[in-house]
Structures are given as structure tokens and as C-alpha cells.
N, C-alpha and C. Protein backbone atom coordinates (compact mmCIF):
# COMPACT_ATOMS: atom_id res chain seq x y z
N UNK A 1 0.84 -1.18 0.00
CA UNK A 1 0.00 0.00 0.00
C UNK A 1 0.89 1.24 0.00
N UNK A 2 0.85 2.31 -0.67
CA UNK A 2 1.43 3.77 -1.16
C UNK A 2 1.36 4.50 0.12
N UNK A 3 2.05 5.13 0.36
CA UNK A 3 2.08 6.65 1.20
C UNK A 3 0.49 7.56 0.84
N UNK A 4 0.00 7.68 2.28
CA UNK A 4 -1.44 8.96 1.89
C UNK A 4 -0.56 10.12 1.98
N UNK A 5 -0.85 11.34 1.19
CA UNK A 5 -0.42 12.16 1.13
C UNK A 5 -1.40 13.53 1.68
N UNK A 6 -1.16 13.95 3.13
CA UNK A 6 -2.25 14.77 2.99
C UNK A 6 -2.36 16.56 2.47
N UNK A 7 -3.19 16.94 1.98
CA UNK A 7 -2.84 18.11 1.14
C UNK A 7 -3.96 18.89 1.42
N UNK A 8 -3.55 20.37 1.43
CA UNK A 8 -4.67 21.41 1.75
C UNK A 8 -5.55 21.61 1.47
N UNK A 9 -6.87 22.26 2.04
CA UNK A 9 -8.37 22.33 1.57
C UNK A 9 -8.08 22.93 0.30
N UNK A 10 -9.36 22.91 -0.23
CA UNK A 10 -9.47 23.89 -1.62
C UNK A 10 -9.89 25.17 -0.93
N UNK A 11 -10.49 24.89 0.10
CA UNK A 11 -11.00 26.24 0.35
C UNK A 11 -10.75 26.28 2.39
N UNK A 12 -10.11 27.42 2.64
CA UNK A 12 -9.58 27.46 3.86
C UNK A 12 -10.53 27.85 4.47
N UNK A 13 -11.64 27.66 5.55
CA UNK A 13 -12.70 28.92 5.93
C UNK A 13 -11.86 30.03 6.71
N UNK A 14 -10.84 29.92 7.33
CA UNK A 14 -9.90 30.99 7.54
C UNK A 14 -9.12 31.94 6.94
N UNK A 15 -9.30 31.86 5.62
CA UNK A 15 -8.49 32.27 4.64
C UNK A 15 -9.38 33.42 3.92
N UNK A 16 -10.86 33.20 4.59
CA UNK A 16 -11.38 34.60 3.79
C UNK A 16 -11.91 35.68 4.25
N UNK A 17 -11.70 37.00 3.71
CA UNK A 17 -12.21 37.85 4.08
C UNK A 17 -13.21 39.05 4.54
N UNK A 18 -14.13 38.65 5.81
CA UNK A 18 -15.34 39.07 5.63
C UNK A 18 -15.14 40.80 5.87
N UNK A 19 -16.49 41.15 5.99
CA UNK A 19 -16.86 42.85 6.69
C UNK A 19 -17.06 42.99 8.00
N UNK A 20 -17.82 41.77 8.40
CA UNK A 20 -19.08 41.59 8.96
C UNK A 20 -18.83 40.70 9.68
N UNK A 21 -17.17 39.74 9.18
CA UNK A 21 -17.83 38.13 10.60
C UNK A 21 -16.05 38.57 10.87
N UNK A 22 -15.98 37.64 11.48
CA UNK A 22 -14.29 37.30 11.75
C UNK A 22 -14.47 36.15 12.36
N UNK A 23 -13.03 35.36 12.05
CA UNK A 23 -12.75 33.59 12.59
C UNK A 23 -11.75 33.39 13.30
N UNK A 24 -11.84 32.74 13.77
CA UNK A 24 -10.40 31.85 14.52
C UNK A 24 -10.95 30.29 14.75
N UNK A 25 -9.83 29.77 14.68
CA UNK A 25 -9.94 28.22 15.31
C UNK A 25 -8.97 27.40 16.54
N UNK A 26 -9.54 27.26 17.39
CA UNK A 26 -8.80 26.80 18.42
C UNK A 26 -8.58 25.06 18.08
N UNK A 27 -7.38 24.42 17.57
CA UNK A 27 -6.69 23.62 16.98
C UNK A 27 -6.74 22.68 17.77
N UNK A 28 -6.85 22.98 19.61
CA UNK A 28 -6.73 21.82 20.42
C UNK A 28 -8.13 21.36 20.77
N UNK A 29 -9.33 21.92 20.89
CA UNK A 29 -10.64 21.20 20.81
C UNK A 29 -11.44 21.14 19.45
N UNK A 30 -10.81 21.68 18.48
CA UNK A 30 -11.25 21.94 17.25
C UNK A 30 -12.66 22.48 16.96
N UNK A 31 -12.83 23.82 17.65
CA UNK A 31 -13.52 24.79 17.36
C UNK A 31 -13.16 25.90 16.20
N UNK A 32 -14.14 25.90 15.46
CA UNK A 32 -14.22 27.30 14.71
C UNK A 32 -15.30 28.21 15.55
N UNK A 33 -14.22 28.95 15.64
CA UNK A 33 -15.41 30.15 16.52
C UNK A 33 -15.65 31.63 15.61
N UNK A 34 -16.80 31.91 15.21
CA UNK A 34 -17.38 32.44 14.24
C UNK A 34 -17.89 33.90 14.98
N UNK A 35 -17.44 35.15 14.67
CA UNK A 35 -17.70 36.36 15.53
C UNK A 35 -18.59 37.23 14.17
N UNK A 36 -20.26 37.68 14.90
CA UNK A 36 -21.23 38.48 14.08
C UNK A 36 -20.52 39.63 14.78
N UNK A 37 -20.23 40.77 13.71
CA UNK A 37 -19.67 42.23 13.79
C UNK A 37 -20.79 43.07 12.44
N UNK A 38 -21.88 43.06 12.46
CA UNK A 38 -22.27 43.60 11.37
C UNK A 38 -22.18 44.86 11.36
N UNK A 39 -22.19 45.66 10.33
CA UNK A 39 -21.91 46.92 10.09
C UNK A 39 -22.98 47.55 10.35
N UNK A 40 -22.66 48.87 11.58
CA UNK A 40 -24.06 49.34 10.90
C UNK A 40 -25.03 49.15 12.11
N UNK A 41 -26.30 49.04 11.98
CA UNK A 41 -27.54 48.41 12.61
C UNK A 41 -27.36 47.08 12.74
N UNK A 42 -27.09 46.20 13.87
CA UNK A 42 -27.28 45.30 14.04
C UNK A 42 -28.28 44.37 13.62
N UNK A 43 -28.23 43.96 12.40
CA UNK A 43 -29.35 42.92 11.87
C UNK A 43 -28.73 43.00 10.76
N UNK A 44 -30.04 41.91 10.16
CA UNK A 44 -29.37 40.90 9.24
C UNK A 44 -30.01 41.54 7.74
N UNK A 45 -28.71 42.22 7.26
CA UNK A 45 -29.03 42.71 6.18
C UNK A 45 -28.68 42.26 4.78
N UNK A 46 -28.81 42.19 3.81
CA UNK A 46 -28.17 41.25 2.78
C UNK A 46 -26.97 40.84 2.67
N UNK A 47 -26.09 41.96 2.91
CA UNK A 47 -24.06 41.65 2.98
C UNK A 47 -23.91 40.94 3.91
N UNK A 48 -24.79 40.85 5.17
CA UNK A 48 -24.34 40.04 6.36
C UNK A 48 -24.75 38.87 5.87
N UNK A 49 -25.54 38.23 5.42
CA UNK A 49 -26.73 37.32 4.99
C UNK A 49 -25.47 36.52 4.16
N UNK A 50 -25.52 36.97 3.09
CA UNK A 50 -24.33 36.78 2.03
C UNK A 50 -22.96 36.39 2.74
N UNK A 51 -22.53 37.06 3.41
CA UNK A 51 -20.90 36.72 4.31
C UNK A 51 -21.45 35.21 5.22
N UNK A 52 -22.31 35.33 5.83
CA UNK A 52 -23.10 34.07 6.89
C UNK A 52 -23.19 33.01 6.13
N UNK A 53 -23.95 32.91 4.63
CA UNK A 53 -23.71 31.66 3.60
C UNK A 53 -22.27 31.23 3.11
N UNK A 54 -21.78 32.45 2.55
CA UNK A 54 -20.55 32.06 1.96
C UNK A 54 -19.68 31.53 3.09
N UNK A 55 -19.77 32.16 4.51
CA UNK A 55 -18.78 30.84 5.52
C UNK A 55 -19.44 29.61 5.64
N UNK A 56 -20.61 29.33 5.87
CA UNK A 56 -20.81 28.20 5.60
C UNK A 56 -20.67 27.18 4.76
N UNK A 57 -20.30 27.96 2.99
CA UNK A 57 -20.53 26.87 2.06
C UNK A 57 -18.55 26.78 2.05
N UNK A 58 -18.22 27.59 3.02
CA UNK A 58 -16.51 27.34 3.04
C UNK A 58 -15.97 26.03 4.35
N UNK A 59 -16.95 26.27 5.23
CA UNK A 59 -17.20 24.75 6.05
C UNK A 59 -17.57 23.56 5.12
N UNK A 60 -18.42 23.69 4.22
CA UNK A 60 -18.96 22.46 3.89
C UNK A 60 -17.85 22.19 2.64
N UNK A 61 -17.51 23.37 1.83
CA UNK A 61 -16.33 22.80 0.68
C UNK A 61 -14.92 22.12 1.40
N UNK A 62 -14.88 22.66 2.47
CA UNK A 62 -13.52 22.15 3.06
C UNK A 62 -13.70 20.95 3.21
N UNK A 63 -14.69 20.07 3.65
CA UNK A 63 -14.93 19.36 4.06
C UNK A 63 -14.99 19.10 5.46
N UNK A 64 -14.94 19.82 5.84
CA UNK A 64 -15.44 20.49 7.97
C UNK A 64 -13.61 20.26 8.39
N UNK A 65 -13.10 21.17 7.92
CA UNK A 65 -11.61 20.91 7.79
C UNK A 65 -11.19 22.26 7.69
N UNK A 66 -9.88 22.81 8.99
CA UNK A 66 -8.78 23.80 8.75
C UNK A 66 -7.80 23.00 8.65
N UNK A 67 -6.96 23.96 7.65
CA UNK A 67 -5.51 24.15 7.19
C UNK A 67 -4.91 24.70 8.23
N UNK A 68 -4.49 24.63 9.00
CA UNK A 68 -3.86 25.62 10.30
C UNK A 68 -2.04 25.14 10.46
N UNK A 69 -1.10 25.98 10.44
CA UNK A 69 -0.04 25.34 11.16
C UNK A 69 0.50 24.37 10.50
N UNK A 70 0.59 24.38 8.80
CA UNK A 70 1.33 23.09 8.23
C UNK A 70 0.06 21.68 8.24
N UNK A 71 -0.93 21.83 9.14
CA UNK A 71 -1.88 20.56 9.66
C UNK A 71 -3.26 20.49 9.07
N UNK A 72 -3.62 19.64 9.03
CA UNK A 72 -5.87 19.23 8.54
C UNK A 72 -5.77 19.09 10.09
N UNK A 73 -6.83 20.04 10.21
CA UNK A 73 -7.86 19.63 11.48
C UNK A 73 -9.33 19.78 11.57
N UNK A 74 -9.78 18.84 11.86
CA UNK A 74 -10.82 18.41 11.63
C UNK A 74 -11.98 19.41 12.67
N UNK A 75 -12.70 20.45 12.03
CA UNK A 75 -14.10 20.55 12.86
C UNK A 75 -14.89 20.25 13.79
N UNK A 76 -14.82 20.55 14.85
CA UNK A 76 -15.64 19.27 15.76
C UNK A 76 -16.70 20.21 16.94
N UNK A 77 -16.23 21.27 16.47
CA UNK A 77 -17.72 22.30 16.72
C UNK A 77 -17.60 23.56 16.32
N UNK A 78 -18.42 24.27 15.37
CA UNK A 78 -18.73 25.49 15.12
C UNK A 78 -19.67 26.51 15.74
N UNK A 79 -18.91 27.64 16.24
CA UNK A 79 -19.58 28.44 17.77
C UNK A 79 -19.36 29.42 16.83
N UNK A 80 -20.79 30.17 16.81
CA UNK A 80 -21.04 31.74 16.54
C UNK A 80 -21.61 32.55 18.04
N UNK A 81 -21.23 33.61 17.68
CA UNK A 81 -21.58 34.74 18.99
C UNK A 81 -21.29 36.11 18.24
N UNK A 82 -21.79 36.79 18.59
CA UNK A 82 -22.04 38.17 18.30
C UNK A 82 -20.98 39.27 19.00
N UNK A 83 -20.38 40.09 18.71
CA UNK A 83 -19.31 40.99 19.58
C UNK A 83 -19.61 42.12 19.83
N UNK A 84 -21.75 42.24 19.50
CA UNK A 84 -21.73 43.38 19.86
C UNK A 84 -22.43 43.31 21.36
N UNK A 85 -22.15 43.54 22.35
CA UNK A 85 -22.56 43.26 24.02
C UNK A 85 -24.18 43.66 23.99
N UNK A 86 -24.15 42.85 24.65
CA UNK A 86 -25.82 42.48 24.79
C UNK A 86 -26.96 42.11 23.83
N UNK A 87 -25.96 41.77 22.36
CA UNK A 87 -27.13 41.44 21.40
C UNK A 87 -26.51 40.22 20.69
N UNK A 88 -27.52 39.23 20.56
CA UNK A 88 -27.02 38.17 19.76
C UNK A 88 -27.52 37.91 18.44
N UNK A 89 -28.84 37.80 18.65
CA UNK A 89 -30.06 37.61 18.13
C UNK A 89 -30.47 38.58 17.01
N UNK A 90 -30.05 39.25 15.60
CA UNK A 90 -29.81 40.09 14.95
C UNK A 90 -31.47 39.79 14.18
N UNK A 91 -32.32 41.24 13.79
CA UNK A 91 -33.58 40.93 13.45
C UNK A 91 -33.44 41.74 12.11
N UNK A 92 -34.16 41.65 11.31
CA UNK A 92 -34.35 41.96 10.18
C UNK A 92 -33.69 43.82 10.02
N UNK A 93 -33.35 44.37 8.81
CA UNK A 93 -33.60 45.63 8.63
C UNK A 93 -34.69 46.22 8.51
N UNK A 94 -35.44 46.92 9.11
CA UNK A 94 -36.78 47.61 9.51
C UNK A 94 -36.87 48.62 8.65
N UNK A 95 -35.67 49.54 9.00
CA UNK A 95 -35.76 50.44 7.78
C UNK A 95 -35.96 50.32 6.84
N UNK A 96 -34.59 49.25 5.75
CA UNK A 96 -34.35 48.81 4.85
C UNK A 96 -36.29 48.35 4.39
N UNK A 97 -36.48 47.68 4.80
CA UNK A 97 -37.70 47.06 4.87
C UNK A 97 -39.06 48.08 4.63
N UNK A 98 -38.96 49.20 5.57
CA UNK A 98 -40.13 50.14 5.03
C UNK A 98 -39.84 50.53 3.93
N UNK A 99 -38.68 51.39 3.84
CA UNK A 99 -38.36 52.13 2.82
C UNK A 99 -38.91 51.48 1.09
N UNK A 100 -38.73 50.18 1.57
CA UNK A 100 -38.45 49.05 -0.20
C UNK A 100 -40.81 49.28 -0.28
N UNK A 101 -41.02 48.64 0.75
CA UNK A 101 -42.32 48.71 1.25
C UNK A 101 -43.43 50.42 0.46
N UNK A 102 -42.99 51.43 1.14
CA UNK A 102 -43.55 52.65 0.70
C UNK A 102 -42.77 52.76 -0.65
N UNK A 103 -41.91 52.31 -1.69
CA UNK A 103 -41.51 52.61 -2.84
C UNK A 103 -42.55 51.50 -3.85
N UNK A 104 -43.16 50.64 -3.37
CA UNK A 104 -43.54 49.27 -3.44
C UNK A 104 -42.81 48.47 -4.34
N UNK A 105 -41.44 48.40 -4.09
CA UNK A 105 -40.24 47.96 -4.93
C UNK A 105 -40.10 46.29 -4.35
N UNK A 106 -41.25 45.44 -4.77
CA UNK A 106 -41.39 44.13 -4.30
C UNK A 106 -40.20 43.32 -4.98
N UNK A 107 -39.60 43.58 -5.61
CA UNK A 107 -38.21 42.76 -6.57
C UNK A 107 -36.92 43.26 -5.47
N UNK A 108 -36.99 44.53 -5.26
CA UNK A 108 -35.56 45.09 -4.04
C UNK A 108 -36.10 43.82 -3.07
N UNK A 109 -37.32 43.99 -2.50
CA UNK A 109 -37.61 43.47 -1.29
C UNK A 109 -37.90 41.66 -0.97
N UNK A 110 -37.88 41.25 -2.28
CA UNK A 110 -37.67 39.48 -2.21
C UNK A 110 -36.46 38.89 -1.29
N UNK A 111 -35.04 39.38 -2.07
CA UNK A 111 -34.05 39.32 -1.25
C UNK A 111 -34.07 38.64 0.30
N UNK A 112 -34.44 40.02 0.73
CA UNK A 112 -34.11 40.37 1.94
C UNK A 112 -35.51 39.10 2.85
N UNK A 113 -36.75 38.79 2.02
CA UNK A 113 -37.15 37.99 2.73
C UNK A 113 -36.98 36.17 2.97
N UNK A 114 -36.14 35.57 1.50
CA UNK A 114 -36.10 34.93 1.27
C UNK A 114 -34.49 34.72 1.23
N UNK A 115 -34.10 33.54 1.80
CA UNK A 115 -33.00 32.91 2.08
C UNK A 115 -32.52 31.42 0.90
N UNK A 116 -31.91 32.16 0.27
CA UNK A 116 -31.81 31.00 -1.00
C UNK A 116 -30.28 30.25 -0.89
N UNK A 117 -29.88 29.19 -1.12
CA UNK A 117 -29.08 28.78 -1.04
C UNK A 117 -28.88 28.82 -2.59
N UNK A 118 -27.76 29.22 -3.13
CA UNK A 118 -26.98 28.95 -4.45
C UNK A 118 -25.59 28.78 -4.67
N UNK A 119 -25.45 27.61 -5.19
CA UNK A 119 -23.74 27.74 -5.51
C UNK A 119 -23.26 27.71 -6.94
């Protein structure tokens, strides 16, 4: 039987650059710990929405796998929390939301109600 050779994700979830989130991974319990910083009004506005999928579909391309330190380490819990004190729980844009509402711009406003997965 051949030598396994092991070789880096295609896609690092550490390796990219949000607005809105920031990562780290603690290597010895193998946490990715996932920090909400949204810009702005706290809630969940399309760029945040968008940054929140795209780390996820960078968990699932890796294969629940960091590159860290020369090493594959394997995923073994993903922790989000919020860094803004006292709020976790991020609710819709309200504004965003009237504003699209009194223009009756129902095509702006699909978006923002509907959560589509696409790759």
C-alpha cells in the first residue's frame, strides 16, 4: 500500500475575508469560533446574509476541515456569537424594509425575505 499524502483544503474557511464576521480556530478542541460584527444596525441585512452563507458553504467545501499550522484539522464544533454586548439575536432591517415597502419595490424586497441557497 502507497504513502497517503495529505494536502490542503481547496478552500480554507480561515483564509477569507469578511466585513461583517471574523474567525479563529482553536486547533486543540477543534472549534471554529465564528464572531457576528455587522456593520451598521445590528441585523441581518443582505451583505451580512451573504458573508453568513458564503462561511458556511466554506465549512462544507472544506470538508469540515482547517488548514492551520502546516496541519488538517478536523471541525468538531462550530460556535457563533455576536461581539456586539448584549445582542445576539440580529432581526431583520426595519428600515431597509419600510423604505423598499412605501416605494412598493417588491423585486428590491424578495431578497431580503427569502434565504436562497446557491452555488
Amino acid at each position: 500500500m502507497g504513502k497517503i499524502e495529505v494536502v490542503p483544503c481547496a478552500v480554507n474557511p480561515l483564509d477569507i475575508e469578511y466585513t461583517q464576521l471574523s474567525t479563529r480556530f482553536d486547533a486543540e478542541y477543534g472549534i471554529l469560533w465564528t464572531m457576528m460584527n455587522p456593520v451598521g444596525v445590528p441585523c441581518f441585512s443582505q451583505k451580512f446574509v451573504d458573508e453568513v452563507l458564503l462561511h458556511q458553504r466554506s465549512i462544507e467545501d472544506s470538508g469540515g476541515s482547517i488548514w492551520l499550522g502546516g496541519k488538517l484539522h478536523p471541525i468538531r464544533y462550530s460556535v457563533a456569537h455576536s461581539q456586539i454586548p448584549g445582542v445576539f439575536n440580529l432581526g431583520g432591517d426595519l428600515d431597509l424594509f419600510s423604505t423598499l415597502i412605501r416605494k412598493g419595490d417588491r423585486q428590491a424586497l424578495m431578497p431580503t425575505c427569502t434565504l436562497r441557497r446557491t452555488k
